[in-house]
N, C-alpha and C. Protein backbone atom coordinates (compact mmCIF):
# COMPACT_ATOMS: atom_id res chain seq x y z
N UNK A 1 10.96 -8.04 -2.09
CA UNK A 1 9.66 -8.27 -1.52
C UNK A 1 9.43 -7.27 -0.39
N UNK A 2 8.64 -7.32 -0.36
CA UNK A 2 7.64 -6.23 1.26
C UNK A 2 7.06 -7.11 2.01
N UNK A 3 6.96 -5.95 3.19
CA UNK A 3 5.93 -6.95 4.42
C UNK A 3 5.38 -5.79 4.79
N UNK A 4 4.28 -5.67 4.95
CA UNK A 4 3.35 -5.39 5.25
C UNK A 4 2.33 -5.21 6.71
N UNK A 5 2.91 -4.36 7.35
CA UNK A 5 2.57 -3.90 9.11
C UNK A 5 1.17 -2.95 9.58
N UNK A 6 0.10 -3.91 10.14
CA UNK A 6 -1.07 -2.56 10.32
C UNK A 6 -0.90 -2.35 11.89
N UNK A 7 -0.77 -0.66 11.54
CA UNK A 7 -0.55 -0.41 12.71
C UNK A 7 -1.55 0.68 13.03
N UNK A 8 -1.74 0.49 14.49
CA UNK A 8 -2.39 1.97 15.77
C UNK A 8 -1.77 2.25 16.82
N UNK A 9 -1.37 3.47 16.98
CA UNK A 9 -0.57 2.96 18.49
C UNK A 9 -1.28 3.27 19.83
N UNK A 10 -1.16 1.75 19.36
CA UNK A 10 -1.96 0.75 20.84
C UNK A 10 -0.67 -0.04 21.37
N UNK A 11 -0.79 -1.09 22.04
CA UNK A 11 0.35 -1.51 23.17
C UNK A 11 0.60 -3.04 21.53
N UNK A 12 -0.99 -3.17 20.92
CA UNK A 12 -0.83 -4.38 19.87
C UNK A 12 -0.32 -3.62 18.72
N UNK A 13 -0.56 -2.66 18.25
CA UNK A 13 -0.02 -2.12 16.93
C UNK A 13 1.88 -2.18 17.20
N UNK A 14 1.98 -1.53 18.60
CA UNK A 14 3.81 -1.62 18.85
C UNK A 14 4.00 -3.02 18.34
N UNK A 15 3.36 -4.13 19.30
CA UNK A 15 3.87 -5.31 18.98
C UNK A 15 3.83 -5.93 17.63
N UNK A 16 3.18 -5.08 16.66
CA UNK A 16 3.43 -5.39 15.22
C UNK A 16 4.43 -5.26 14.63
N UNK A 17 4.70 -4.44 14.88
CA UNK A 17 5.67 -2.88 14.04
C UNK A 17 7.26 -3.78 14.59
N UNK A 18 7.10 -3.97 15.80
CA UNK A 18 8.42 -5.12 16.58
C UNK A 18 8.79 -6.07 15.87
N UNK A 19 7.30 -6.75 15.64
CA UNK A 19 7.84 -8.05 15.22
C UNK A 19 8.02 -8.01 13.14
N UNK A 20 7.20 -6.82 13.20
CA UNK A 20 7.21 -6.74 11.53
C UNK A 20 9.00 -6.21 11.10
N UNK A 21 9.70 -5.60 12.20
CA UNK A 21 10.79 -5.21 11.71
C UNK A 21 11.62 -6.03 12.04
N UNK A 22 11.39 -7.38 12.83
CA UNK A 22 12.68 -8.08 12.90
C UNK A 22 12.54 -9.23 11.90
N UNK A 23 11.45 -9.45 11.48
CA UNK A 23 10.68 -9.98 9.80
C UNK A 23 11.55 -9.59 9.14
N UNK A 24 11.28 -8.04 8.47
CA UNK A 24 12.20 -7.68 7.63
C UNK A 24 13.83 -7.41 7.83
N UNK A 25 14.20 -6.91 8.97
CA UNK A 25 15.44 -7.71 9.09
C UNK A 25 15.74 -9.29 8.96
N UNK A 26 15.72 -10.06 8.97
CA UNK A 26 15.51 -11.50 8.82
C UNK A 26 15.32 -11.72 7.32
N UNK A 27 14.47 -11.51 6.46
CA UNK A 27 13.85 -12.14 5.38
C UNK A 27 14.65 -10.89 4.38
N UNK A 28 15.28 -9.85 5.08
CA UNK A 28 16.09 -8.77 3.91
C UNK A 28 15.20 -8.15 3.07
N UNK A 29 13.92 -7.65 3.82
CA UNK A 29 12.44 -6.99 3.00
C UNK A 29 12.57 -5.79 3.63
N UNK A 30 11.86 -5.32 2.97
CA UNK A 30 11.57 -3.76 3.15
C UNK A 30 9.97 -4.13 3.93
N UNK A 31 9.56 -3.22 4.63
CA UNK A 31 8.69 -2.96 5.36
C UNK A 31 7.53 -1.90 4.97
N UNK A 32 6.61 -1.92 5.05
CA UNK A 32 5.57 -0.71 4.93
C UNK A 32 4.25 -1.18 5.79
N UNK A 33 4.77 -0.08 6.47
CA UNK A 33 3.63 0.59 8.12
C UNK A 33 2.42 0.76 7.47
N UNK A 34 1.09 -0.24 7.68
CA UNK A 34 0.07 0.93 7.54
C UNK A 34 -0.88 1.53 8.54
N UNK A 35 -0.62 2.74 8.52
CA UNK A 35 -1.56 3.21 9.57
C UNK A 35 -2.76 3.92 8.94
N UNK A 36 -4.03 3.26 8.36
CA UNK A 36 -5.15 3.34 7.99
C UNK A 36 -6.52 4.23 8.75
N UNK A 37 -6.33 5.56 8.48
CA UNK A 37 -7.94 5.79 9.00
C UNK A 37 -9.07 5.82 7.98
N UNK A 38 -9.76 5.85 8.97
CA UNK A 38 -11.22 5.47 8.11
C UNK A 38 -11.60 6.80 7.54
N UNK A 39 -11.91 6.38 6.22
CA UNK A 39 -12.31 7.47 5.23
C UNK A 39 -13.66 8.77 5.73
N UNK A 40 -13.66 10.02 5.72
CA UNK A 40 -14.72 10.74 6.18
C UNK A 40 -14.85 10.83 7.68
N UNK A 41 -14.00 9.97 8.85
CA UNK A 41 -14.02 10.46 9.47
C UNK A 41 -13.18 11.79 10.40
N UNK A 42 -14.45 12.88 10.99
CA UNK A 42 -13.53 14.15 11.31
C UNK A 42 -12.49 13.89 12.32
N UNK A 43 -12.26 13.02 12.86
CA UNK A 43 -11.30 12.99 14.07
C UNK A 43 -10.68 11.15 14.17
N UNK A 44 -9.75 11.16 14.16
CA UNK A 44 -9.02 9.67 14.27
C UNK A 44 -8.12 9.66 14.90
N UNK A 45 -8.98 9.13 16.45
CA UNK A 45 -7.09 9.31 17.09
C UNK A 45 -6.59 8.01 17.18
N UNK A 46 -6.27 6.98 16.34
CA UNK A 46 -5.23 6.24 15.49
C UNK A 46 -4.73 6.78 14.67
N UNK A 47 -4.70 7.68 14.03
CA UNK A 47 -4.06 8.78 12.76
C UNK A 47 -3.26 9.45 13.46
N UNK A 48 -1.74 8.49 13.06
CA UNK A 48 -0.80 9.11 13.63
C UNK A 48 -0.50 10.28 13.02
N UNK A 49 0.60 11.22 13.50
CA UNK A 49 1.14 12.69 13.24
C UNK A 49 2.55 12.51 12.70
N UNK A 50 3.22 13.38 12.47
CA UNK A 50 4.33 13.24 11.79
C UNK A 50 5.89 13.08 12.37
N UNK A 51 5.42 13.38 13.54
CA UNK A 51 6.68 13.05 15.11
C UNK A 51 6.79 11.02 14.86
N UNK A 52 5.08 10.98 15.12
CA UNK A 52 4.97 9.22 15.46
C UNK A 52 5.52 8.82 13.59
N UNK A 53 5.34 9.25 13.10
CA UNK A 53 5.66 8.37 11.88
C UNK A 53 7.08 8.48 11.93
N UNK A 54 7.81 9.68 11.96
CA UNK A 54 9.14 9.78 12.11
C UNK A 54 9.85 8.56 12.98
N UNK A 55 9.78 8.51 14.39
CA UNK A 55 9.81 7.86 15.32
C UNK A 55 9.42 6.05 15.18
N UNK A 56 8.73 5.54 14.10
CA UNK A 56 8.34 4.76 13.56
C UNK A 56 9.50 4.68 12.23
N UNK A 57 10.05 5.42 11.61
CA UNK A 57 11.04 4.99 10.76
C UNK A 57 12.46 4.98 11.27
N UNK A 58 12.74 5.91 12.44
CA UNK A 58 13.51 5.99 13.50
C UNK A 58 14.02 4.39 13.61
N UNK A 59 12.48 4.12 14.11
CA UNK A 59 13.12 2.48 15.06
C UNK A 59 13.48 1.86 13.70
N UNK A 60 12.88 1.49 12.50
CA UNK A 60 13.19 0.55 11.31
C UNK A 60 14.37 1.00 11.22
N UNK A 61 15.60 2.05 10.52
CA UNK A 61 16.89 2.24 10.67
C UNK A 61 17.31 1.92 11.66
N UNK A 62 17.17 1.93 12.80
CA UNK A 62 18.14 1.03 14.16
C UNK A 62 17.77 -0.37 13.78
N UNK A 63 16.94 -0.86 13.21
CA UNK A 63 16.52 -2.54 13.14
C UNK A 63 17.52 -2.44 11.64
N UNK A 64 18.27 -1.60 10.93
CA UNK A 64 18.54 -2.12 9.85
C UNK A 64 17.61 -2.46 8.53
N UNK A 65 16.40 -1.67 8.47
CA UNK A 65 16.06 -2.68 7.42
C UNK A 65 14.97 -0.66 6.66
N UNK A 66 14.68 -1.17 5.78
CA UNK A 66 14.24 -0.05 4.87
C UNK A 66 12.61 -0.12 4.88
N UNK A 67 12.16 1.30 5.51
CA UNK A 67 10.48 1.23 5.43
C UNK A 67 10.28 2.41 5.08
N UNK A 68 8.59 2.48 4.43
CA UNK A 68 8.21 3.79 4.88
C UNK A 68 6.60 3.44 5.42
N UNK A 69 6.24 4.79 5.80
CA UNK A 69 4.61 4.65 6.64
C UNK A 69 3.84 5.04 5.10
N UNK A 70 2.62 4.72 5.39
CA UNK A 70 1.65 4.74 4.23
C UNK A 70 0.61 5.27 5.63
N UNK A 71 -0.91 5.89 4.47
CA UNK A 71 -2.25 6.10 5.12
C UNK A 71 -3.06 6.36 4.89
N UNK A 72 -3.33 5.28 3.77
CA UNK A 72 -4.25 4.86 2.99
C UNK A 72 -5.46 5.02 3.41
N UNK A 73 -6.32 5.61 2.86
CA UNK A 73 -7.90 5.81 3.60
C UNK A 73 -8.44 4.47 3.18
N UNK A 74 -9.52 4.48 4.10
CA UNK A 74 -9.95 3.22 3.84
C UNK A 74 -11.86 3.29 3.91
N UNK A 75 -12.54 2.64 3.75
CA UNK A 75 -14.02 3.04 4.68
C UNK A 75 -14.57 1.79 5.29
N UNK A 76 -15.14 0.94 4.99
CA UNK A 76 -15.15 0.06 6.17
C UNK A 76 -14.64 -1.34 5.51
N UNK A 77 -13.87 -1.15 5.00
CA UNK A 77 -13.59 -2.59 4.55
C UNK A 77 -11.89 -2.68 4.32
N UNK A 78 -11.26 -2.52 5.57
CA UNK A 78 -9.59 -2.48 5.72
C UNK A 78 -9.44 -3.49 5.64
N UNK A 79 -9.95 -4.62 5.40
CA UNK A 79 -8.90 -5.81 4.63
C UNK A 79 -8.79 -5.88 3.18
N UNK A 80 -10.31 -5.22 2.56
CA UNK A 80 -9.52 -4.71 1.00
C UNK A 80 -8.66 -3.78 0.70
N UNK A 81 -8.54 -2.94 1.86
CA UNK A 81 -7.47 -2.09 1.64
C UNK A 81 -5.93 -2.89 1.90
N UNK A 82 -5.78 -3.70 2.66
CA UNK A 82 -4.57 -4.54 2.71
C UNK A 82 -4.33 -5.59 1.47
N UNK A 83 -5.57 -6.13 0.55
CA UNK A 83 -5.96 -6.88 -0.16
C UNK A 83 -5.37 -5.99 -1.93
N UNK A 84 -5.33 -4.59 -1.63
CA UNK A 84 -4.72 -3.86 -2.57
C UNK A 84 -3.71 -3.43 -2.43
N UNK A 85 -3.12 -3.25 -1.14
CA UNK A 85 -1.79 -3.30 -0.88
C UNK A 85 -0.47 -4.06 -1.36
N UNK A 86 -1.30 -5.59 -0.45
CA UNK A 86 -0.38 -6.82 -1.26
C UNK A 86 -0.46 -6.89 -2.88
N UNK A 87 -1.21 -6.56 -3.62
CA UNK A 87 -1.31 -6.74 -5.17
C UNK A 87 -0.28 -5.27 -5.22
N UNK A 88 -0.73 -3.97 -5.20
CA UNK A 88 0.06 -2.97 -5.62
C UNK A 88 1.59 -3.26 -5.10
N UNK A 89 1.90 -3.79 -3.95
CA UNK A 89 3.21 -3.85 -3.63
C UNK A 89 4.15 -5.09 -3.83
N UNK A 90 3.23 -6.32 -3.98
CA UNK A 90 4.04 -7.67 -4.29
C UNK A 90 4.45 -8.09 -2.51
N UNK A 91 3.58 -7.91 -1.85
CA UNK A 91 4.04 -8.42 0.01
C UNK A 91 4.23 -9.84 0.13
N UNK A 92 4.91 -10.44 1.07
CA UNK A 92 4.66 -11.70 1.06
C UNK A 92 4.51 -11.79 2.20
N UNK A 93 4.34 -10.99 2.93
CA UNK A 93 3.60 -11.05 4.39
C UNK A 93 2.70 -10.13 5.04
N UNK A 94 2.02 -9.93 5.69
CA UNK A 94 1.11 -9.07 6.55
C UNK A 94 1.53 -9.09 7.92
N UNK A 95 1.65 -8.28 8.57
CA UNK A 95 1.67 -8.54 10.28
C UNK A 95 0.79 -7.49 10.72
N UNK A 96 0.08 -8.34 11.95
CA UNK A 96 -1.15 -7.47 12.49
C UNK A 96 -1.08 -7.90 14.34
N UNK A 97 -1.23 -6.73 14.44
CA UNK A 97 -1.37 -7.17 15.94
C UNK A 97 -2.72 -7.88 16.95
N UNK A 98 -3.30 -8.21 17.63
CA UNK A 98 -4.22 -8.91 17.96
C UNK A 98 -4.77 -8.23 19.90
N UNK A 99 -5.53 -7.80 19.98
CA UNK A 99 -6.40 -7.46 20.74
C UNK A 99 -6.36 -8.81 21.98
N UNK A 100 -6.45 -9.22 23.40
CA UNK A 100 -6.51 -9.81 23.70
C UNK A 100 -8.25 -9.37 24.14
N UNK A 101 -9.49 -10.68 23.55
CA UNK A 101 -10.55 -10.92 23.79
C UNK A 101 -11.33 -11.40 24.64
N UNK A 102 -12.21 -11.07 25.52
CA UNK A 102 -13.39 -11.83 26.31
C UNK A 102 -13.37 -13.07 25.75
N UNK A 103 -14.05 -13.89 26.49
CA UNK A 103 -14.66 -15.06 25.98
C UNK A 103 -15.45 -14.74 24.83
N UNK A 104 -16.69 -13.76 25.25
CA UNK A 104 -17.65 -13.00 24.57
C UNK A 104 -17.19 -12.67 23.34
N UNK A 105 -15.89 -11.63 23.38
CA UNK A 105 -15.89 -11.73 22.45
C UNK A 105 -15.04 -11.88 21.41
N UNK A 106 -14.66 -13.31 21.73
CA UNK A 106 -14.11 -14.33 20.95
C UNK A 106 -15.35 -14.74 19.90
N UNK A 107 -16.49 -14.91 20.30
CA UNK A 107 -17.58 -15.20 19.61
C UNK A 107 -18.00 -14.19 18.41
N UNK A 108 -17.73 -13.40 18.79
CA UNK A 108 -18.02 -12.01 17.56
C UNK A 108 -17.34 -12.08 16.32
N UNK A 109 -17.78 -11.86 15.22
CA UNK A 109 -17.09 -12.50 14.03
C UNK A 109 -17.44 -10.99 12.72
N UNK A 110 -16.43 -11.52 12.48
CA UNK A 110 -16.17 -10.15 10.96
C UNK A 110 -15.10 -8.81 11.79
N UNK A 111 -14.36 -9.41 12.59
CA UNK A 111 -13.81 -8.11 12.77
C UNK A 111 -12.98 -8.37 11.66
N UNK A 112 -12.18 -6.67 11.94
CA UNK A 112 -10.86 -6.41 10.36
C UNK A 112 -9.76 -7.89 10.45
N UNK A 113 -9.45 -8.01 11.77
CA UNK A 113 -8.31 -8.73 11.92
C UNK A 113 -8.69 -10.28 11.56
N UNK A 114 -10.03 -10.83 11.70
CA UNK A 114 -10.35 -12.18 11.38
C UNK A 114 -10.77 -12.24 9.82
N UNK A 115 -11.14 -11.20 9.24
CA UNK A 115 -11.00 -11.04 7.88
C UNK A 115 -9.95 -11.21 7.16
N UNK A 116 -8.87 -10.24 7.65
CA UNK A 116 -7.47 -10.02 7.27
C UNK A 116 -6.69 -11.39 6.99
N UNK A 117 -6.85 -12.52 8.52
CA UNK A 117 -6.15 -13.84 8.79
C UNK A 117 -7.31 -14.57 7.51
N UNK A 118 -8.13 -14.41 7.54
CA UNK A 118 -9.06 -15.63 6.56
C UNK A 118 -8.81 -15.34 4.75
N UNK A 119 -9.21 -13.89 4.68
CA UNK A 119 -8.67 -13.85 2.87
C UNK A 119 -7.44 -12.95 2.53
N UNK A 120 -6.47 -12.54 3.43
CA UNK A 120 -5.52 -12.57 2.65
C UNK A 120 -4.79 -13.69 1.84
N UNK A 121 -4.38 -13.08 0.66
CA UNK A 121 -4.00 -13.78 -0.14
C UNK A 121 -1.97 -14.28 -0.17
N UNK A 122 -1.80 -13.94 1.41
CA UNK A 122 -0.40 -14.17 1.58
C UNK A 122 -0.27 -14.45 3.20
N UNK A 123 0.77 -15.11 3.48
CA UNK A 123 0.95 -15.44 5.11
C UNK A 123 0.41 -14.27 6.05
N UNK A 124 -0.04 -14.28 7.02
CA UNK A 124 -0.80 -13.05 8.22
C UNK A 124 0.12 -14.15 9.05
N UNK A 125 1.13 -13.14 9.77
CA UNK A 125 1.88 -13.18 11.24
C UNK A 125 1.00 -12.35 12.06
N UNK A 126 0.69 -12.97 13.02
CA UNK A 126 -0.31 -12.07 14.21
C UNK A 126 0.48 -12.11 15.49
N UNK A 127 0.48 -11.37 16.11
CA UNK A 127 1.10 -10.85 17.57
C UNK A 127 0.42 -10.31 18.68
N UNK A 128 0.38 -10.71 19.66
CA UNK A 128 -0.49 -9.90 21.17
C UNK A 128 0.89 -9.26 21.67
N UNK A 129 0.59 -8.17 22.47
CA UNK A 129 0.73 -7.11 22.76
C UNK A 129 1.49 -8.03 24.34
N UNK A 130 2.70 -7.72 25.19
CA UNK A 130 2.64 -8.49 26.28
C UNK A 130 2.13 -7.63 27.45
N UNK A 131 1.72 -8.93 28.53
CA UNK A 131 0.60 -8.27 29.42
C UNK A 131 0.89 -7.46 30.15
């Protein structure tokens, strides 16, 4: 089985990638990073480089456990892109990291990540970033 990590590196994408590799250490899964930019656009600075991806498989071999990064284009609908993930790969988990929100906007609805937790079709582990 796989598990399944969306990542940016933000302080919440680390705390994915953390908790997604001690997942797969634990559950004896292989791991796959996704770090997703959005299709057509000229500049993404979430689109990691090839140091950070390195450095990102770096840490999974010290955790023991077998990954690779993916970067999958996507255009505005990255939970079907995770939604084809889990089918092409057989995942039985997702891990996503979580933004800490306003009140405000707690109220705001359809982001990727409340999509992601509502129709994936397999467990979503979510994680905040610590303060």
């Amino acid at each position: 089985m796989t598990i399944l990590v969306g990542y940016l590196p933000t302080p919440e994408g680390e705390a994915a990638v953390a908790a997604g590799l001690r997942e797969g250490a634990l559950r004896g899964e292989r791991v796959i990073i996704v770090n997703s930019p959005r299709r057509g656009a000229p500049v993404d600075e979430h689109m990691i480089g090839e140091a950070d991806r390195d450095e990102l498989l770096r840490r999974a071999t010290a955790a023991g456990v077998e990954a690779e990064v993916r970067q999958p284009l996507h255009d505005d609908d990255l939970p079907e892109t995770f939604d084809r993930l889990v089918e092409e790969t057989g995942a039985s988990l997702i891990v996503i990291g979580l933004r800490h929100r306003s009140l405000v906007g707690k109220f705001v609805l359809g982001s990727a990540a409340q999509r992601i937790l509502m129709e994936a079709e397999v467990p979503v582990l979510t994680v905040k970033a610590a303060r």
